[in-house]
C-alpha atoms as a PDB file:
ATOM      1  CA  UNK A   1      90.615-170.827  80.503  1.00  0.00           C
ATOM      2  CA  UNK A   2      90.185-167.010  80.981  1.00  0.00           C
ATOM      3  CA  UNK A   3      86.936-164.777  80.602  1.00  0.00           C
ATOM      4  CA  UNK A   4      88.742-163.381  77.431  1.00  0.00           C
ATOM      5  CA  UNK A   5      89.287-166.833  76.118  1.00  0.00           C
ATOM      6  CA  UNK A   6      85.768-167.841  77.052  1.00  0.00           C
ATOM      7  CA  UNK A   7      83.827-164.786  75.461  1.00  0.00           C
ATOM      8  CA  UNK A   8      82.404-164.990  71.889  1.00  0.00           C
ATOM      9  CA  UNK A   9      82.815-162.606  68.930  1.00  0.00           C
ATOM     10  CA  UNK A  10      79.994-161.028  67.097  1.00  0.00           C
ATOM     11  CA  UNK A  11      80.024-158.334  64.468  1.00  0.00           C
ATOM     12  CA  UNK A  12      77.391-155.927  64.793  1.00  0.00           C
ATOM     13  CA  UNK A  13      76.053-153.731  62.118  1.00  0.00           C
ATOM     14  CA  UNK A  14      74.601-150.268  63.917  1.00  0.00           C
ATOM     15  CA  UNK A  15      72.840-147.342  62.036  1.00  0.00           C
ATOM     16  CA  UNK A  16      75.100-143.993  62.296  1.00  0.00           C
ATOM     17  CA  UNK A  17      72.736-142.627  64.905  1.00  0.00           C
ATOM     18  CA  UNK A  18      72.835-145.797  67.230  1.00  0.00           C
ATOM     19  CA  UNK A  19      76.311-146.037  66.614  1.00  0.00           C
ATOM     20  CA  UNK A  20      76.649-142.153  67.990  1.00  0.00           C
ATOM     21  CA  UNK A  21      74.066-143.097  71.101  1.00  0.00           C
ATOM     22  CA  UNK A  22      76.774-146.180  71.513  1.00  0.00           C
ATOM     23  CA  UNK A  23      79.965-143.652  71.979  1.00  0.00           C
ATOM     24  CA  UNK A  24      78.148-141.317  74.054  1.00  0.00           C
ATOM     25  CA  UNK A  25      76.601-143.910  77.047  1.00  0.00           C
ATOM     26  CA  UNK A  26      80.499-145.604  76.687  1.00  0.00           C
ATOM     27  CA  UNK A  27      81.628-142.059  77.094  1.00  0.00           C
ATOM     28  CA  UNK A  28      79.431-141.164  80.193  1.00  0.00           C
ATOM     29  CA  UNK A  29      79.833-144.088  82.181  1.00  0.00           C
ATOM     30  CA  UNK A  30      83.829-144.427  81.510  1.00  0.00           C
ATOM     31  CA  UNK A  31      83.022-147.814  79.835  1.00  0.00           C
ATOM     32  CA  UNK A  32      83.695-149.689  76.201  1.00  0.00           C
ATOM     33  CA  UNK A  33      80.915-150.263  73.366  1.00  0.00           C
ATOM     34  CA  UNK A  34      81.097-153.492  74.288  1.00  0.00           C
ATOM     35  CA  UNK A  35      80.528-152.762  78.199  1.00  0.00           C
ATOM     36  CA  UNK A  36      77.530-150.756  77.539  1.00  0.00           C
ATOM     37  CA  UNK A  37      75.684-153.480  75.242  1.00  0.00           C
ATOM     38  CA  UNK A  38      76.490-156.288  77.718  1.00  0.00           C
ATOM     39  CA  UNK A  39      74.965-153.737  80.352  1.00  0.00           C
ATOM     40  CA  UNK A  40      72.478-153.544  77.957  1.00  0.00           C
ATOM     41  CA  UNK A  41      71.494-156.964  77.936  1.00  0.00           C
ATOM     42  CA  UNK A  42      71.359-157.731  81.256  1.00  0.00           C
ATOM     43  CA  UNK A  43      68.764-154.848  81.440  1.00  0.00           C
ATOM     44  CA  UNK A  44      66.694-156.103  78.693  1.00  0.00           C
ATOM     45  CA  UNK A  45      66.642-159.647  80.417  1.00  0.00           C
ATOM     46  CA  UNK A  46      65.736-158.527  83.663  1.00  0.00           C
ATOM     47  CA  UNK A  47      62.824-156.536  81.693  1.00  0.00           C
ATOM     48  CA  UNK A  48      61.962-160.040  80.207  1.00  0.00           C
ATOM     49  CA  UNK A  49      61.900-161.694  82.825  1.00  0.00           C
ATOM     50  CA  UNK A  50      59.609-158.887  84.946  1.00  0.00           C
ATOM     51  CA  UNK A  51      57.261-159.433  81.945  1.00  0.00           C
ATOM     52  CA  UNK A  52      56.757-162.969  81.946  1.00  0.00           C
ATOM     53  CA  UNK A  53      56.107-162.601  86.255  1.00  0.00           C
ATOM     54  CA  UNK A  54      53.872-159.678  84.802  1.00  0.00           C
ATOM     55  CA  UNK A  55      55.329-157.469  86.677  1.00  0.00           C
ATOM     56  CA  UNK A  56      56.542-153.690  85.594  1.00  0.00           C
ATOM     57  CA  UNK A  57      59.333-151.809  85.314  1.00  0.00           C
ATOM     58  CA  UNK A  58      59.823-147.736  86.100  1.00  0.00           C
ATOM     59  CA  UNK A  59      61.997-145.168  86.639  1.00  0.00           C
ATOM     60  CA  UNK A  60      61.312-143.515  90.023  1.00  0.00           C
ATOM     61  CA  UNK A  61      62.636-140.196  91.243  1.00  0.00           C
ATOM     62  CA  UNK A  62      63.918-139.551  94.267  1.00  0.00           C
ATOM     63  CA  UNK A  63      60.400-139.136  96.344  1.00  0.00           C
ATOM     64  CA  UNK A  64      59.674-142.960  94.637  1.00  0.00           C
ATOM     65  CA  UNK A  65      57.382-141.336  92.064  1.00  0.00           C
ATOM     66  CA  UNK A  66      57.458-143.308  88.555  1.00  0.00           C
ATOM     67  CA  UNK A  67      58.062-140.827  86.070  1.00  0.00           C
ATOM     68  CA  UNK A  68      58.840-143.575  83.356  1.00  0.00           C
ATOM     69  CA  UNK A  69      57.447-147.408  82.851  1.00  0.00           C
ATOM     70  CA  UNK A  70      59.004-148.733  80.160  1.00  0.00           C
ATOM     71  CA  UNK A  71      56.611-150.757  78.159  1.00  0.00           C
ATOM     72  CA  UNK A  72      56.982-153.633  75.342  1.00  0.00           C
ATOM     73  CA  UNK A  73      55.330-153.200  72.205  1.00  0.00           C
ATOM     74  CA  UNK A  74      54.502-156.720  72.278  1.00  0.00           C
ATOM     75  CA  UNK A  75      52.759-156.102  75.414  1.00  0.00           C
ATOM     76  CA  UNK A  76      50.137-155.151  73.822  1.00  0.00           C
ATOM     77  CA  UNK A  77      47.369-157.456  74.349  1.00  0.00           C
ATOM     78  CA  UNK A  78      44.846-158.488  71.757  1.00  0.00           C
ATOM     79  CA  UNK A  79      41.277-157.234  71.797  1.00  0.00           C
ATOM     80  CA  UNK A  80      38.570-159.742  72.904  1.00  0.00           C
ATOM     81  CA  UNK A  81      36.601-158.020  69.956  1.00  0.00           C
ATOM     82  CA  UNK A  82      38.002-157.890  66.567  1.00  0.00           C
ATOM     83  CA  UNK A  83      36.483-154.525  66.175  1.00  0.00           C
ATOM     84  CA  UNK A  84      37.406-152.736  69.374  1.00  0.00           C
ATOM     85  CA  UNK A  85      40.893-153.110  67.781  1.00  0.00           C
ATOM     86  CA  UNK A  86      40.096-152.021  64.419  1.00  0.00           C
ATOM     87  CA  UNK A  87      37.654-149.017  66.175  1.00  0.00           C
ATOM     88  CA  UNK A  88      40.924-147.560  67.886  1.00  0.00           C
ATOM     89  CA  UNK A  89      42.208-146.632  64.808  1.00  0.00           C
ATOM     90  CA  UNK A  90      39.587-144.241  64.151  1.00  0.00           C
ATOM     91  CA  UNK A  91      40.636-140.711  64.100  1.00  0.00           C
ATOM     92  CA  UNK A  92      44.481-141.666  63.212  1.00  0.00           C
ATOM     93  CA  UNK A  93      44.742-140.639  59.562  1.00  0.00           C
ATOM     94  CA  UNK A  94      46.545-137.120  59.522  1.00  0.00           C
ATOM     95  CA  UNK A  95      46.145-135.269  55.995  1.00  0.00           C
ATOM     96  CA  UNK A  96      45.823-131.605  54.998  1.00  0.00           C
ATOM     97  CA  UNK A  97      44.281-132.101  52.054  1.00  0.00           C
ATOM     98  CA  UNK A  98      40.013-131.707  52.811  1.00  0.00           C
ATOM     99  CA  UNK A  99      37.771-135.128  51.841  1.00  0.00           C
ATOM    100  CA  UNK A 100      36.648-134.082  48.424  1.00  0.00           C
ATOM    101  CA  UNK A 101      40.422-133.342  47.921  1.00  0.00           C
ATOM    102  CA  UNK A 102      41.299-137.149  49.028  1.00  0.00           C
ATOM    103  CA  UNK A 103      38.493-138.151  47.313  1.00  0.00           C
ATOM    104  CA  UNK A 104      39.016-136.118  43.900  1.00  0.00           C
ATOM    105  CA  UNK A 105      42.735-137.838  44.141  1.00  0.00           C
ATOM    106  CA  UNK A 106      41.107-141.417  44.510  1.00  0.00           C
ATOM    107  CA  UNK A 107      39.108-141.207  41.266  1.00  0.00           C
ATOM    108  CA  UNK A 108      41.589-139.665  39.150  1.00  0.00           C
ATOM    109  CA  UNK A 109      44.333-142.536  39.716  1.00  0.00           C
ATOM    110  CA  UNK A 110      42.491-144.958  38.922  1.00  0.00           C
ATOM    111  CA  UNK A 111      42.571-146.743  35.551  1.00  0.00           C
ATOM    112  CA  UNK A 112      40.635-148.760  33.098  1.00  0.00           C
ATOM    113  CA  UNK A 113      41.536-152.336  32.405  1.00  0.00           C
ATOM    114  CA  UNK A 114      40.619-153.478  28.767  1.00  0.00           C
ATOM    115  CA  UNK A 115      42.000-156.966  29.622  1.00  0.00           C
ATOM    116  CA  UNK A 116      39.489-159.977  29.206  1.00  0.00           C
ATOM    117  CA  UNK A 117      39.072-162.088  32.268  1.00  0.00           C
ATOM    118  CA  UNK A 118      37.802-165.373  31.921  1.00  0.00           C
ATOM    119  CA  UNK A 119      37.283-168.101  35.073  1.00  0.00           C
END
């Protein structure tokens, strides 16, 4: 049996910007679609596997200087305090509007419920 004969079909449904990304790393390296996501893979598995031997990966230059380390979101470890996490969110709401403007906003949406409640 032959690698063709072997191999296994998958459909694949891309966004129009990945799809574009797609054509132009096929286009660079003188490759297929299909090339550059098995190339792909074998990337993200070695990235895996550096993971679980917590170990990182970078991109060095020339003079061995990491310029990039490509991280995991999931790498993200969870906080030994419950609030440490929650206190590193401080600071990350970005608005223009001023406080009382927020505020002013807050009150004015809300509404009155005239429904009886009973337990």
């Amino acid at each position: 049996m032959t690698d063709a004969q072997r191999m296994v079909r998958l459909n694949l449904d891309l966004s129009p910007e990945l799809n574009q990304i797609l054509d132009e790393l096929a286009n660079k390296i003188g490759t297929s679609k299909s090339d550059v996501l098995r190339q792909a893979i074998t990337l993200m598995q070695i990235m895996v596997t550096a993971k679980e031997e917590t170990k990182k990966l970078g991109v060095p230059e020339a003079n061995q200087l990491i310029v990039d380390e490509i991280i995991f979101s999931s790498e993200q470890q969870p906080k030994a305090n419950a609030s440490e996490g929650f206190l590193e969110t401080f600071g990350s709401w970005e608005d223009t509007r001023t406080a009382e403007e927020i505020v002013d906003e807050i009150y004015s949406s809300r509404t009155v419920s005239d429904r009886d409640y009973s337990l």
